[in-house]
Protein backbone atom coordinates (compact mmCIF):
# COMPACT_ATOMS: atom_id res chain seq x y z
CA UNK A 1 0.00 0.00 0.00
CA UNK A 2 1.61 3.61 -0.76
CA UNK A 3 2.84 5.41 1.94
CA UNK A 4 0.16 7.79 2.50
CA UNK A 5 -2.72 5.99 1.23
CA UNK A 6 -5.84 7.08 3.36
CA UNK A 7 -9.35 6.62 1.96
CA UNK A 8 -12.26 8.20 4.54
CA UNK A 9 -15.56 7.45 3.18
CA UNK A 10 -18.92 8.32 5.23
CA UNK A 11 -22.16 7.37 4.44
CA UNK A 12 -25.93 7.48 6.13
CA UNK A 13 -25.63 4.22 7.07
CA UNK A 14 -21.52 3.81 7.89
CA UNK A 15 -18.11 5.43 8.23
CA UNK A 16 -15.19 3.53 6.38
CA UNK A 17 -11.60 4.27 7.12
CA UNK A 18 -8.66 2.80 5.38
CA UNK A 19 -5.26 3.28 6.07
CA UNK A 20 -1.48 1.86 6.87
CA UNK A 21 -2.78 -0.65 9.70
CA UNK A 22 0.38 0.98 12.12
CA UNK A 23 -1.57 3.97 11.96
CA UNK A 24 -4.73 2.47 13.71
CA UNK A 25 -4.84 1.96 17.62
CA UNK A 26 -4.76 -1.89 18.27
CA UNK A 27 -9.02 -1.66 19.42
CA UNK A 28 -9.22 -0.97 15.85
CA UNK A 29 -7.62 -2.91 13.68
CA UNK A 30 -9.45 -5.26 11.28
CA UNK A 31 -9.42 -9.14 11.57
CA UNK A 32 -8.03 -9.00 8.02
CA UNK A 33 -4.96 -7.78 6.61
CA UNK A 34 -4.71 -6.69 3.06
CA UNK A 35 -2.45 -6.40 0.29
CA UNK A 36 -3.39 -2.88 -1.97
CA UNK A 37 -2.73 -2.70 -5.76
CA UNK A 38 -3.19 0.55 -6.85
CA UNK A 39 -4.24 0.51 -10.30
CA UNK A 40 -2.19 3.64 -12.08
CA UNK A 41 -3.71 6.23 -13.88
CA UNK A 42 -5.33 8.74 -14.26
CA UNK A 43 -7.69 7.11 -16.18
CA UNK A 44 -10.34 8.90 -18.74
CA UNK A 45 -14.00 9.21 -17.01
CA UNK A 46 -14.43 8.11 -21.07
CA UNK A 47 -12.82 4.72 -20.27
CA UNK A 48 -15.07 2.03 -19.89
CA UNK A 49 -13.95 -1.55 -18.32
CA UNK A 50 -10.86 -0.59 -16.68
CA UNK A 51 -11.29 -1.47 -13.29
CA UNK A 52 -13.35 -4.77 -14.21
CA UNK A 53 -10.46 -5.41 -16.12
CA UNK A 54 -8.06 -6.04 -13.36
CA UNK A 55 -10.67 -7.08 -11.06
CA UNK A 56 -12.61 -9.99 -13.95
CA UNK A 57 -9.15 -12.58 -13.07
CA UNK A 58 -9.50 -12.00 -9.95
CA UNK A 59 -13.66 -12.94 -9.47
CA UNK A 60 -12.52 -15.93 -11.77
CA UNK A 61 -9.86 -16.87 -9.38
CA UNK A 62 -12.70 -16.42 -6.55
CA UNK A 63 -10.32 -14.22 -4.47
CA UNK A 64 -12.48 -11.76 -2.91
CA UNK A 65 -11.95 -7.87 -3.18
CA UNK A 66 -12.82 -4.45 -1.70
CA UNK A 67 -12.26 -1.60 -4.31
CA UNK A 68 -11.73 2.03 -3.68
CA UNK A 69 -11.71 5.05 -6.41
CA UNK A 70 -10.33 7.91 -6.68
CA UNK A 71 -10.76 11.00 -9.04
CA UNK A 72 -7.31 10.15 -10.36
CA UNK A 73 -6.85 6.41 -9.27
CA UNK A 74 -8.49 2.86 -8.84
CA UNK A 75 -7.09 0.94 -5.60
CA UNK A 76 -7.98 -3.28 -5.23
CA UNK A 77 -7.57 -4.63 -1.88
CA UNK A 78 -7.57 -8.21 -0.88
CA UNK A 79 -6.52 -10.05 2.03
CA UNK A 80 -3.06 -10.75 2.30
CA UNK A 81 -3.62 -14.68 2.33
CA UNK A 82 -4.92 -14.44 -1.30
CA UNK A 83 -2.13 -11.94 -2.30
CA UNK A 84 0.15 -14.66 -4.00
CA UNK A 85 -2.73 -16.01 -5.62
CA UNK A 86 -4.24 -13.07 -6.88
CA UNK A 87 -0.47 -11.60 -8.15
CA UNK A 88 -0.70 -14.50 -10.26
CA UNK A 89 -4.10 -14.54 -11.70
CA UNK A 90 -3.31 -10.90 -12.85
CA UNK A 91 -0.01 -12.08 -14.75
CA UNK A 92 -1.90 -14.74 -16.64
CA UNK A 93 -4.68 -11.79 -17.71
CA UNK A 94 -1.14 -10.03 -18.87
CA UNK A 95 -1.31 -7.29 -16.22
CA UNK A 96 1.92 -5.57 -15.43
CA UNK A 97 2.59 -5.78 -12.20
CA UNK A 98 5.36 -2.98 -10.70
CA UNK A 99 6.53 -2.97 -7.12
């Protein structure tokens, strides 16, 4: 996950808050840890498919995701047990893949 990634997202019904999980007091933290890949862009509003494109491998993989947009960016989070599996399921759909 970059650095200073931070997503805040409130709702009616709920208040989401993502972040580096040393940031958040230990009460807290989720009972997952995840593995980000930030999708680079920006990316035309014009564009259609881009973010089912990364994400398509990974529903037929059935490795679960939570997904976060930006104006600029698209962010894919899954838990860090499925990270290896995921990495490769995105290399056989020929998606780069840069540290």
């Amino acid at each position: 996950m970059a650095r200073g990634f931070c997503s805040i997202t409130r709702t009616d019904d709920e208040l989401s808050i993502i972040c580096l999980l040393e940031n958040l007091p230990e009460e807290h933290r989720g009972e997952i840890p995840w593995t980000c890949f930030k999708l680079e862009g920006p990316f035309s509003f014009s564009a259609v498919g881009v973010l089912n494109s990364f994400i398509a491998p990974l529903a037929q993989a059935e490795i679960p995701i939570f997904a976060v947009s930006t104006y600029d960016t698209d962010y894919v989070l899954v838990s860090e047990a499925d990270a290896e599996q995921a990495i490769e399921a995105l290399r056989r759909a020929n998606h780069r893949l840069i540290s």
